[in-house]
Protein backbone atom coordinates (compact mmCIF):
# COMPACT_ATOMS: atom_id res chain seq x y z
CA UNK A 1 -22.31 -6.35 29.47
CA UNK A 2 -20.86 -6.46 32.58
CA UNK A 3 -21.10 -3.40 33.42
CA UNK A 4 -23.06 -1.47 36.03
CA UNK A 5 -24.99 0.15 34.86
CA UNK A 6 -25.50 -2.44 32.25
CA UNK A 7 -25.68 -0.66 28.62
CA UNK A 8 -28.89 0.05 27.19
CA UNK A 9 -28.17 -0.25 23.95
CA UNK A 10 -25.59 -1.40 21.04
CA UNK A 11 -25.01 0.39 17.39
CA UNK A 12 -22.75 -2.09 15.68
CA UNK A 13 -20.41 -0.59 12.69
CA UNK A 14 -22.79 -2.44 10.40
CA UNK A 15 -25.26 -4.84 10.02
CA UNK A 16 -23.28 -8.06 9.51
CA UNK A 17 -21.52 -7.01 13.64
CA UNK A 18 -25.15 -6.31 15.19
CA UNK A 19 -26.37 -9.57 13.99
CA UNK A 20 -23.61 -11.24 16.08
CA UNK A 21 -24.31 -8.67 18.67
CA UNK A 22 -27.30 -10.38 18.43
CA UNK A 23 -25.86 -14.06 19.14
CA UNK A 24 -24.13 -13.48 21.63
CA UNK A 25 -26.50 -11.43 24.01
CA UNK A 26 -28.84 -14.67 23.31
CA UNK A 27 -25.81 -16.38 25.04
CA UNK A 28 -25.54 -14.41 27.65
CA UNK A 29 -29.43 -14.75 28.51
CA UNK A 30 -30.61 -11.49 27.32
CA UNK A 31 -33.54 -10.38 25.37
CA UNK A 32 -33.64 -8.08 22.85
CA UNK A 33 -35.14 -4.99 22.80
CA UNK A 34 -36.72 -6.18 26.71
CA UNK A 35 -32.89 -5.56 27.94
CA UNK A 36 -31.00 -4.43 25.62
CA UNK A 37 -31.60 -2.63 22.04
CA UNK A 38 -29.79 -3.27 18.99
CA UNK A 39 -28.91 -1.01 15.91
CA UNK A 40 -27.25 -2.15 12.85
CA UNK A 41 -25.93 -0.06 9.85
CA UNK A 42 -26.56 -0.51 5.68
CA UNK A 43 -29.72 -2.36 5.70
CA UNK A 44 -28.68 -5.74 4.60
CA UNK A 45 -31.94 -8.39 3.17
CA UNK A 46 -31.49 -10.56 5.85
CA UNK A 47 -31.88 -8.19 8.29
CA UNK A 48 -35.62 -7.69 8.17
CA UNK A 49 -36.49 -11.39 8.37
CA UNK A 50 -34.10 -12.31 11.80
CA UNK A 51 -35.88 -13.59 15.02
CA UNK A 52 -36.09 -10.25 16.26
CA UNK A 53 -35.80 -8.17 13.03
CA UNK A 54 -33.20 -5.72 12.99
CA UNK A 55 -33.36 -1.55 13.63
CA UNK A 56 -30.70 -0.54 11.13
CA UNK A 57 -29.67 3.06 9.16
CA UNK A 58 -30.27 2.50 5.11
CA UNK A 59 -27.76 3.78 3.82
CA UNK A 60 -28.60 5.81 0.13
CA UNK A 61 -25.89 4.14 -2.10
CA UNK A 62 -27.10 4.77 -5.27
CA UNK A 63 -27.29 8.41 -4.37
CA UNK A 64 -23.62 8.23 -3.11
CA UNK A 65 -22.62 6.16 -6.16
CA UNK A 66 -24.07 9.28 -8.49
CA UNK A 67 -22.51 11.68 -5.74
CA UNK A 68 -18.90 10.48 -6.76
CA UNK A 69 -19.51 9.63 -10.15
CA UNK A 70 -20.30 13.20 -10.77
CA UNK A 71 -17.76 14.51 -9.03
CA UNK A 72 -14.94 12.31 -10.65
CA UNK A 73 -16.50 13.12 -14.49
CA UNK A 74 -16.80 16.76 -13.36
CA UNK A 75 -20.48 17.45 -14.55
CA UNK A 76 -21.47 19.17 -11.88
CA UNK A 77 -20.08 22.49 -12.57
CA UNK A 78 -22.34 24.64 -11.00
CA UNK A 79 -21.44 23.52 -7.49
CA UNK A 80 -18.88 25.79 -5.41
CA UNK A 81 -17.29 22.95 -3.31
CA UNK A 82 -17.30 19.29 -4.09
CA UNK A 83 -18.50 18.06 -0.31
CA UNK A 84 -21.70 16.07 -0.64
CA UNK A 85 -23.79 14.60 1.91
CA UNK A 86 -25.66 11.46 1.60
CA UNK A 87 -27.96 10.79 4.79
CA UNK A 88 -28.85 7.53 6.05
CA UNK A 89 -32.53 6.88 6.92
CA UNK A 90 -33.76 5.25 10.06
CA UNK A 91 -35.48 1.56 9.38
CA UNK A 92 -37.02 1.35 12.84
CA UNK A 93 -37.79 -2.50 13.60
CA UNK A 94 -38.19 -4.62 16.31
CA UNK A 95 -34.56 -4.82 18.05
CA UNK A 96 -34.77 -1.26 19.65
CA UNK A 97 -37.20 -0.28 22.65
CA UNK A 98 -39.11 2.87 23.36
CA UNK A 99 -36.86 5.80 25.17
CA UNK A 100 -37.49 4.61 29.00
């Protein structure tokens, strides 16, 4: 953070690393979103009722549990490849600030 100029935002490798993200920008005397967003990853329950609830990606695990479960049984036999792609969605909350 002590860079010039200072980043305007973090995306932590999951939700569990944002929330210390988090901490320790609290420690270092800055607000979030006012100077600095934060975006998490997997949509944890906790993350909705922080301080500052957290932006995060949802990620669709029951569709990526089906994904690989048909794939490994071999069910889906009218596919040509086996790639499948699972998209996270976008929880917007209150840790990220509008595009300045």
């Amino acid at each position: 953070m002590t860079l010039t100029p200072r980043p305007t935002a973090v995306f932590a490798v999951n939700d569990n690393t944002a929330i210390g993200a988090l901490s320790g920008l609290t420690k270092l005397g800055l607000s979030v979103p006012q100077d600095i967003s934060v975006v998490g990853y997997n949509d944890i329950p906790i993350v909705c009722h922080l301080p500052t609830p957290l932006t995060t990606l949802r990620v669709p695990l029951d569709q990526i549990a089906s994904n690989a479960l048909d794939l490994l049984a071999g069910t889906d036999r009218l596919a040509d490849d086996r790639i499948r792609i699972s998209a996270p969605t976008l929880i917007p909350r209150k840790s990220t600030a509008p595009i300045r």
